[in-house]
N, C-alpha and C. Protein backbone atom coordinates (compact mmCIF):
# COMPACT_ATOMS: atom_id res chain seq x y z
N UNK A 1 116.34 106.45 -19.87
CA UNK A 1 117.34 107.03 -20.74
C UNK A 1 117.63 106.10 -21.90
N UNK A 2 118.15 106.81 -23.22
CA UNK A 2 118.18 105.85 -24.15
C UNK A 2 120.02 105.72 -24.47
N UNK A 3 120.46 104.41 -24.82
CA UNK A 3 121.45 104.34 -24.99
C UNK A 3 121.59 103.32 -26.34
N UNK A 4 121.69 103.88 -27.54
CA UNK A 4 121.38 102.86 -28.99
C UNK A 4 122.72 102.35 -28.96
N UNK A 5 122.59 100.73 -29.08
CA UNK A 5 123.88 99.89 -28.79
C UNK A 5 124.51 100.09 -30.07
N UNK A 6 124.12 100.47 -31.68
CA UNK A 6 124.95 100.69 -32.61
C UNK A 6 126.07 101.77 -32.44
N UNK A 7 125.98 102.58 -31.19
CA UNK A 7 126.88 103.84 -31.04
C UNK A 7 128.04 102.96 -30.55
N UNK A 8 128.81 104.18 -30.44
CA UNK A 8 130.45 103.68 -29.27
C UNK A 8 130.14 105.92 -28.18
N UNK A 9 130.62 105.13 -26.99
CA UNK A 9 130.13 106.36 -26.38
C UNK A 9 131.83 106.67 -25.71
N UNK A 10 131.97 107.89 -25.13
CA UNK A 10 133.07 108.52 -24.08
C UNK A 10 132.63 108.86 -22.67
N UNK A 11 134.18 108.78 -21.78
CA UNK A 11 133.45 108.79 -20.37
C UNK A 11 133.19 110.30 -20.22
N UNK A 12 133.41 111.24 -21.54
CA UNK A 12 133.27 112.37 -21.52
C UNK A 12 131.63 112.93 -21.60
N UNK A 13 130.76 111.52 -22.44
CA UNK A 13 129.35 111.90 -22.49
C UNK A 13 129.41 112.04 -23.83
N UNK A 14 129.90 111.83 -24.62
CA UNK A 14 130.07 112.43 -26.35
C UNK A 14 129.19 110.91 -27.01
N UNK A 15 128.53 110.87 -27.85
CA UNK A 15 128.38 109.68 -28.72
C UNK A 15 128.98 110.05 -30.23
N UNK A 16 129.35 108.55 -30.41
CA UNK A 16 130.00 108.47 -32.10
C UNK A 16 129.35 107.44 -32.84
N UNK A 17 128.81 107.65 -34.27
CA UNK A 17 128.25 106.89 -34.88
C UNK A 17 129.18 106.60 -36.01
N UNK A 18 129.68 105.65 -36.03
CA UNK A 18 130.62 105.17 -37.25
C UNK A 18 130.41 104.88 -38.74
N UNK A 19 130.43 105.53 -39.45
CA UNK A 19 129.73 105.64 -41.04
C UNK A 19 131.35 105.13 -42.08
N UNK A 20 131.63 104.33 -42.24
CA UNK A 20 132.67 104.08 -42.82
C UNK A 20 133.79 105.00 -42.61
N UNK A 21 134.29 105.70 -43.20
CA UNK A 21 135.86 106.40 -42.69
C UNK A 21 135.26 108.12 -42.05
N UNK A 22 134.06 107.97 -41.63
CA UNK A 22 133.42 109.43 -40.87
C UNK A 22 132.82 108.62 -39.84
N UNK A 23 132.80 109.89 -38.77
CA UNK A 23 132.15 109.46 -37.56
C UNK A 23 131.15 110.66 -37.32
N UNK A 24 130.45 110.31 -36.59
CA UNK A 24 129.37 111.71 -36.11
C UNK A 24 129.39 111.74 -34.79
N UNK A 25 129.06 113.50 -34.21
CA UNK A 25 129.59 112.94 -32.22
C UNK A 25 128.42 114.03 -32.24
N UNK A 26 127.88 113.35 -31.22
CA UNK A 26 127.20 114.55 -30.22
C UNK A 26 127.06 113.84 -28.94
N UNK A 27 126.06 114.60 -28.20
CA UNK A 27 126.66 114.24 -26.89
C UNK A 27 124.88 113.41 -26.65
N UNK A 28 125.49 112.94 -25.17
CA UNK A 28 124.30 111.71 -25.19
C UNK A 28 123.26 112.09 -24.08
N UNK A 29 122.27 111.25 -24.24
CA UNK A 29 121.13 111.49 -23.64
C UNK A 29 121.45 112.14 -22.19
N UNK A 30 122.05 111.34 -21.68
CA UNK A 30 122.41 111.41 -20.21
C UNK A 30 122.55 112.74 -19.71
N UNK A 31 124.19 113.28 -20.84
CA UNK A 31 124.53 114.81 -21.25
C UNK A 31 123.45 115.68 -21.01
N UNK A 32 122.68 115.39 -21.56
CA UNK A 32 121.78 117.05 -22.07
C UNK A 32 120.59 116.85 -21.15
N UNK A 33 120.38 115.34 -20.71
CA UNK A 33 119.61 115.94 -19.28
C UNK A 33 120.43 116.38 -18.28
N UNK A 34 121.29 116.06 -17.74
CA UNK A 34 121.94 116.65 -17.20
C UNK A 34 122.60 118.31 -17.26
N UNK A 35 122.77 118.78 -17.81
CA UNK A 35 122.83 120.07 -18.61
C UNK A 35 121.57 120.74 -18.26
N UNK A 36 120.39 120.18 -19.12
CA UNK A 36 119.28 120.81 -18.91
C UNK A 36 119.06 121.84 -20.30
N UNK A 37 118.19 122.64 -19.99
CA UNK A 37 117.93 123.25 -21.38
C UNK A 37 119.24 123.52 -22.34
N UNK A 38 119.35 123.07 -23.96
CA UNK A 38 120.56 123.81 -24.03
C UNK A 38 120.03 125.09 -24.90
N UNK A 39 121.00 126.12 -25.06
CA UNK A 39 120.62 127.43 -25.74
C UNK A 39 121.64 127.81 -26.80
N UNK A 40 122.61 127.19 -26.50
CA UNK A 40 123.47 127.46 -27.51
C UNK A 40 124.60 126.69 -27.91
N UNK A 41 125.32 126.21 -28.98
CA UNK A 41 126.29 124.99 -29.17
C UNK A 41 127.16 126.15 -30.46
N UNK A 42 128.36 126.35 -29.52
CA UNK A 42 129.72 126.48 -30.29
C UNK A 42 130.46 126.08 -30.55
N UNK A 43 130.74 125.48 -31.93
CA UNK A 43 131.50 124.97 -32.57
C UNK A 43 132.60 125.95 -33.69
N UNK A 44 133.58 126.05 -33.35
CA UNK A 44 134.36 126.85 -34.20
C UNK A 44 135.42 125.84 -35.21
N UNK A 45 135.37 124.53 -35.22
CA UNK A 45 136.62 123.88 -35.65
C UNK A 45 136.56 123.41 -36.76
N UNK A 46 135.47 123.75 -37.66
CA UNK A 46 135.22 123.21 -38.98
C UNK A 46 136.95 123.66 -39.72
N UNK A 47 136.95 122.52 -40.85
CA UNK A 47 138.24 121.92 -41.10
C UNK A 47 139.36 122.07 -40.68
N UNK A 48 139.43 121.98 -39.46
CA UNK A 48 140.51 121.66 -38.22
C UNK A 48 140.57 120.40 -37.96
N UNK A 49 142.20 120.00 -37.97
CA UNK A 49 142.07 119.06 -37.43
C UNK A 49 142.02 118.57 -35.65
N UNK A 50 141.47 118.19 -35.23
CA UNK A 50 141.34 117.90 -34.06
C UNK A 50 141.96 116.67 -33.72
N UNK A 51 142.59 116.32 -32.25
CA UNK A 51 143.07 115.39 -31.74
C UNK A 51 142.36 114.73 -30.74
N UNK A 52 141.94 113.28 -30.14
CA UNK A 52 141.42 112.87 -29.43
C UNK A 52 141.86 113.34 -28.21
N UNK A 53 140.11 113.34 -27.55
CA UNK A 53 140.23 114.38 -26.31
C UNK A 53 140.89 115.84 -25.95
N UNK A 54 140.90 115.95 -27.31
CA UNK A 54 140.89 117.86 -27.78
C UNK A 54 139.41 118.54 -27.53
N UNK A 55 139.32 119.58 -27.02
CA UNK A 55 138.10 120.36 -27.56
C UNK A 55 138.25 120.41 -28.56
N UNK A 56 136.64 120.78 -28.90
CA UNK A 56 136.25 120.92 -30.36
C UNK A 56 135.10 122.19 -30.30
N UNK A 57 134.52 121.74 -28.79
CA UNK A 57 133.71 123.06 -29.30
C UNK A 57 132.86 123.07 -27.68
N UNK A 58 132.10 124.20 -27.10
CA UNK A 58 131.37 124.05 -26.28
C UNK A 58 129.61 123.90 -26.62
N UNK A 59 129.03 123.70 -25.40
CA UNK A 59 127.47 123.67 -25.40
C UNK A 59 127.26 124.29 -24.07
N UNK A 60 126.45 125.45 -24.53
CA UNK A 60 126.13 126.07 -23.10
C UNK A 60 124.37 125.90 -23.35
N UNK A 61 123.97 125.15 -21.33
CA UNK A 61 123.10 125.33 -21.07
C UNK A 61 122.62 126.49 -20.35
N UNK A 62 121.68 126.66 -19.23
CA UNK A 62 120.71 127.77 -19.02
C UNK A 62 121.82 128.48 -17.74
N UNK A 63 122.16 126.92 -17.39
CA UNK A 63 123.05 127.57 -15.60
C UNK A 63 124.61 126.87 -15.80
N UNK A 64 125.09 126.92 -17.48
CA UNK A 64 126.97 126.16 -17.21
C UNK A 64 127.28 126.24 -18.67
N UNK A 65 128.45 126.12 -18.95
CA UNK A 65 128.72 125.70 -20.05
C UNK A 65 129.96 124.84 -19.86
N UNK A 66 129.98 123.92 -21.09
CA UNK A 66 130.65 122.33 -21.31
C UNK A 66 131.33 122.17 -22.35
N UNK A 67 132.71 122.00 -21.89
CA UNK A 67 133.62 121.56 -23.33
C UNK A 67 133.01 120.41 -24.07
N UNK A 68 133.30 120.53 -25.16
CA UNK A 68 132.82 118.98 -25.70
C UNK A 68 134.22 118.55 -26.78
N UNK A 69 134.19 116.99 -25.98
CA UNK A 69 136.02 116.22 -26.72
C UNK A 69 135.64 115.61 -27.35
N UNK A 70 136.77 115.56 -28.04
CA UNK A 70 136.93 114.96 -29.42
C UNK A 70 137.11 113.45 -28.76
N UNK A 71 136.23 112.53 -29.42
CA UNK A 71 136.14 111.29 -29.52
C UNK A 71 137.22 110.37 -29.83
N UNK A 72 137.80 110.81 -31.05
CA UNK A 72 138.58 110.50 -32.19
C UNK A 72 139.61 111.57 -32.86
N UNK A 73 140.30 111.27 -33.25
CA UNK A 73 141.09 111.60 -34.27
C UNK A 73 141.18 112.08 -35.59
N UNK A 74 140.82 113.36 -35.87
CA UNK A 74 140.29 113.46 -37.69
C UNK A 74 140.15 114.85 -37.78
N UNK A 75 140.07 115.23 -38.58
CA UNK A 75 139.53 116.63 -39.30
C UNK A 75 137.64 116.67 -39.17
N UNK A 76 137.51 117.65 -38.20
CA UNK A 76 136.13 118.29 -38.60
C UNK A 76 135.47 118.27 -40.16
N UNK A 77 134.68 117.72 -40.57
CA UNK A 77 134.67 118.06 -42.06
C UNK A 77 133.10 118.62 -41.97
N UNK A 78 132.29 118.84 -41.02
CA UNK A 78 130.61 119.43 -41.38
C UNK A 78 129.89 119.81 -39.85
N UNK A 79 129.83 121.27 -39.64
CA UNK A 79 128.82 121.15 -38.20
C UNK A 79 127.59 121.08 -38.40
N UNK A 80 126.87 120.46 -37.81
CA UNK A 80 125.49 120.38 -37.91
C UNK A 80 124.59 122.41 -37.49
N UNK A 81 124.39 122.41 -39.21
CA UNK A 81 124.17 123.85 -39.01
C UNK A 81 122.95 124.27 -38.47
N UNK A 82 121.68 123.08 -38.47
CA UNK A 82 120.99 122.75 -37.70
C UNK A 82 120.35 123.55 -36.28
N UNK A 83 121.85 123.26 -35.37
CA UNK A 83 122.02 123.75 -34.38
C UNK A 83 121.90 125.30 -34.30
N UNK A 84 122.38 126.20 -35.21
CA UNK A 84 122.23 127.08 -35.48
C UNK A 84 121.39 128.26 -34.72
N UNK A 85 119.98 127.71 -35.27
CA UNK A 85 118.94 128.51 -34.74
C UNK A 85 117.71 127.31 -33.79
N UNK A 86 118.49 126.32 -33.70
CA UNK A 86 117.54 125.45 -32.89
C UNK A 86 118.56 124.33 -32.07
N UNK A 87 119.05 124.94 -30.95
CA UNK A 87 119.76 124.04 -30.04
C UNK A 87 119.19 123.19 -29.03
N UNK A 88 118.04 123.20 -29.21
CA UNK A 88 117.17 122.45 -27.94
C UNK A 88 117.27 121.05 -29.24
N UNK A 89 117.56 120.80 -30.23
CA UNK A 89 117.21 119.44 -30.81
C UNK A 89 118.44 118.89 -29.96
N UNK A 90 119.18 119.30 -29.68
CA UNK A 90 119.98 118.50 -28.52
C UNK A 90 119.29 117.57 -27.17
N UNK A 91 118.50 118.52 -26.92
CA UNK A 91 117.55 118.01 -25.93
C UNK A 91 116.75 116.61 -26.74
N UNK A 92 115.65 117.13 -27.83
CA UNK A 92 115.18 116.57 -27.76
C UNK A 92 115.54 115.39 -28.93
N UNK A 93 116.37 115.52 -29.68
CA UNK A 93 116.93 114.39 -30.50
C UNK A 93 118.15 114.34 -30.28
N UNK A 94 118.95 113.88 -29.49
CA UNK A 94 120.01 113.96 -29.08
C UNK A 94 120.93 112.86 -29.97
N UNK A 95 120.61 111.93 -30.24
CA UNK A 95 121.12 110.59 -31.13
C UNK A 95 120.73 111.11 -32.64
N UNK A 96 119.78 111.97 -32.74
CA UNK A 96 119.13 111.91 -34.53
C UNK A 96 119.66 113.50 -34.40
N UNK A 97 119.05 114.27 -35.41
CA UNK A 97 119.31 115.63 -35.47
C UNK A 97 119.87 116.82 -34.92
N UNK A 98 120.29 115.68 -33.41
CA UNK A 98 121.18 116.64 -32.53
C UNK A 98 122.44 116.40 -32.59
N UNK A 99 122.92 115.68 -33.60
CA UNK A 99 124.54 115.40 -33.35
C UNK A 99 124.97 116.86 -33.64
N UNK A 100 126.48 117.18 -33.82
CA UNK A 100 127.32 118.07 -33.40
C UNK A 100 128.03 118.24 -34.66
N UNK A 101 129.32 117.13 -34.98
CA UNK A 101 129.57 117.50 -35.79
C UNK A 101 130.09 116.18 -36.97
N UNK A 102 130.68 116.34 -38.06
CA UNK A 102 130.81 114.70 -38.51
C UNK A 102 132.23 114.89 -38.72
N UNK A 103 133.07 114.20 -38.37
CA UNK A 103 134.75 114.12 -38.80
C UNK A 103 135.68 113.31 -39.18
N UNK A 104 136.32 112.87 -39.83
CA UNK A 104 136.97 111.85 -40.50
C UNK A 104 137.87 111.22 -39.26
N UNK A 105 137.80 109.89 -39.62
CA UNK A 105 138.21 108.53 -38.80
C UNK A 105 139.83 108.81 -39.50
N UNK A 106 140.70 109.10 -38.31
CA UNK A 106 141.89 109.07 -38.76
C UNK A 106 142.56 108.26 -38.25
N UNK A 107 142.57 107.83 -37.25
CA UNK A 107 143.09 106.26 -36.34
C UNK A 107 141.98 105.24 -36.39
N UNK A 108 141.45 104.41 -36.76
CA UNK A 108 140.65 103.54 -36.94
C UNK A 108 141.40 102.48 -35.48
N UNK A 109 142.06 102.35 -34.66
CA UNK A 109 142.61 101.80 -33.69
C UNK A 109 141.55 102.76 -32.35
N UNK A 110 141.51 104.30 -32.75
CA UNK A 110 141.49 104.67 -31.55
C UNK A 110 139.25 104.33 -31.12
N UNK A 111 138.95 103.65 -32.40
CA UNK A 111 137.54 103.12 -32.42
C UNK A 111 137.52 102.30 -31.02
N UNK A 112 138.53 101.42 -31.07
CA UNK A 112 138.07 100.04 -30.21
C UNK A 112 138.50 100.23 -28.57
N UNK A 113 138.95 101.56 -28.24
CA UNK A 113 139.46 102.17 -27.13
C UNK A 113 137.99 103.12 -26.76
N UNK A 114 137.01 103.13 -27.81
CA UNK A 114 135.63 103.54 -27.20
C UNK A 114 134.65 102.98 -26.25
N UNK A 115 133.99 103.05 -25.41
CA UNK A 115 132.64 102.24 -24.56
C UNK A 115 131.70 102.25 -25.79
N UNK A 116 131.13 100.80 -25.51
CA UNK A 116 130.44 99.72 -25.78
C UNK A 116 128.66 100.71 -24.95
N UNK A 117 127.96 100.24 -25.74
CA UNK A 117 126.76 100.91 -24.43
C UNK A 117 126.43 100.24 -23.51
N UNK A 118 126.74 98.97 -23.38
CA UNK A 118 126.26 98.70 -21.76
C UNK A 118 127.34 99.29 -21.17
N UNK A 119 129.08 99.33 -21.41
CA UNK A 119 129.86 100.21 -20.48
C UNK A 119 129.95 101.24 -19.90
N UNK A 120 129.34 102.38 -21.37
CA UNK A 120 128.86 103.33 -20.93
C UNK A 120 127.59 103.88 -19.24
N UNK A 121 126.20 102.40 -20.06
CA UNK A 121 125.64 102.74 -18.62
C UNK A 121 125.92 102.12 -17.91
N UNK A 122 126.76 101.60 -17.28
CA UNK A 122 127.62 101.38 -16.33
C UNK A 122 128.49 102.87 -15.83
N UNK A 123 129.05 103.47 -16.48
CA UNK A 123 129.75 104.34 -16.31
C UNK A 123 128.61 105.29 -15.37
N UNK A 124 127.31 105.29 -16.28
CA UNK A 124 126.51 106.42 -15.44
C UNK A 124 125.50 106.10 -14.54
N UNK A 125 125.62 104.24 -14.54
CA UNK A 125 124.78 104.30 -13.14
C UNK A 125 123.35 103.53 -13.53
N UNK A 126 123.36 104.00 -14.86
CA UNK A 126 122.11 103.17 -15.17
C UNK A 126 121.40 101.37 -15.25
């Protein structure tokens, strides 16, 4: 499994990539094997603001579907439209072209309350 130490991850399975006052989340390797095929990713919250560990949106695989939380604190500002008509890049780029959605860093505090990636695989065992 891959876990890129530039991320900050949740014990929810979400990854965040920190781009100056935006973050990007999708969910992590671990996630979407676990899940298994995905087929479809709903996101309804574009310019909403969202609150940490709010839904934001689901991902349904073949046999469940999965809330997916808000990382952070911020306004939705772009879904990866991507997803659209090709939700398996979840599967298979899960860190690159599969992120979810990108949203503005509104607590810059609630960053350092994220897992680290070795915590993360710790969290899952790896």
């Amino acid at each position: 499994m891959n876990f890129p130490e530039e991320l900050k991850y949740t014990k929810d399975h979400e990854w965040i990539r920190i781009e100056g006052d935006v973050a990007y989340v999708g969910i992590t390797d671990f996630a979407q094997r676990e899940l298994g095929d995905i087929v479809y990713v709903d996101i309804d919250t574009l310019d909403k603001n969202v609150a940490k560990d709010e839904v934001f949106g689901t991902v349904e695989a073949v046999k469940t579907v999965s809330d997916l939380f808000s990382p952070l604190s911020g306004q939705v500002l772009e879904i990866n439209d991507k997803l659209d008509g090709n939700p398996e890049l979840v599967n298979s780029d899960a860190y690159g072209d599969g992120w979810m959605i990108k949203m503005s860093v509104d607590n810059a505090g609630e960053v350092a309350e994220l897992l680290s990636a070795s915590a993360y695989k710790e969290l899952v065992g790896a």
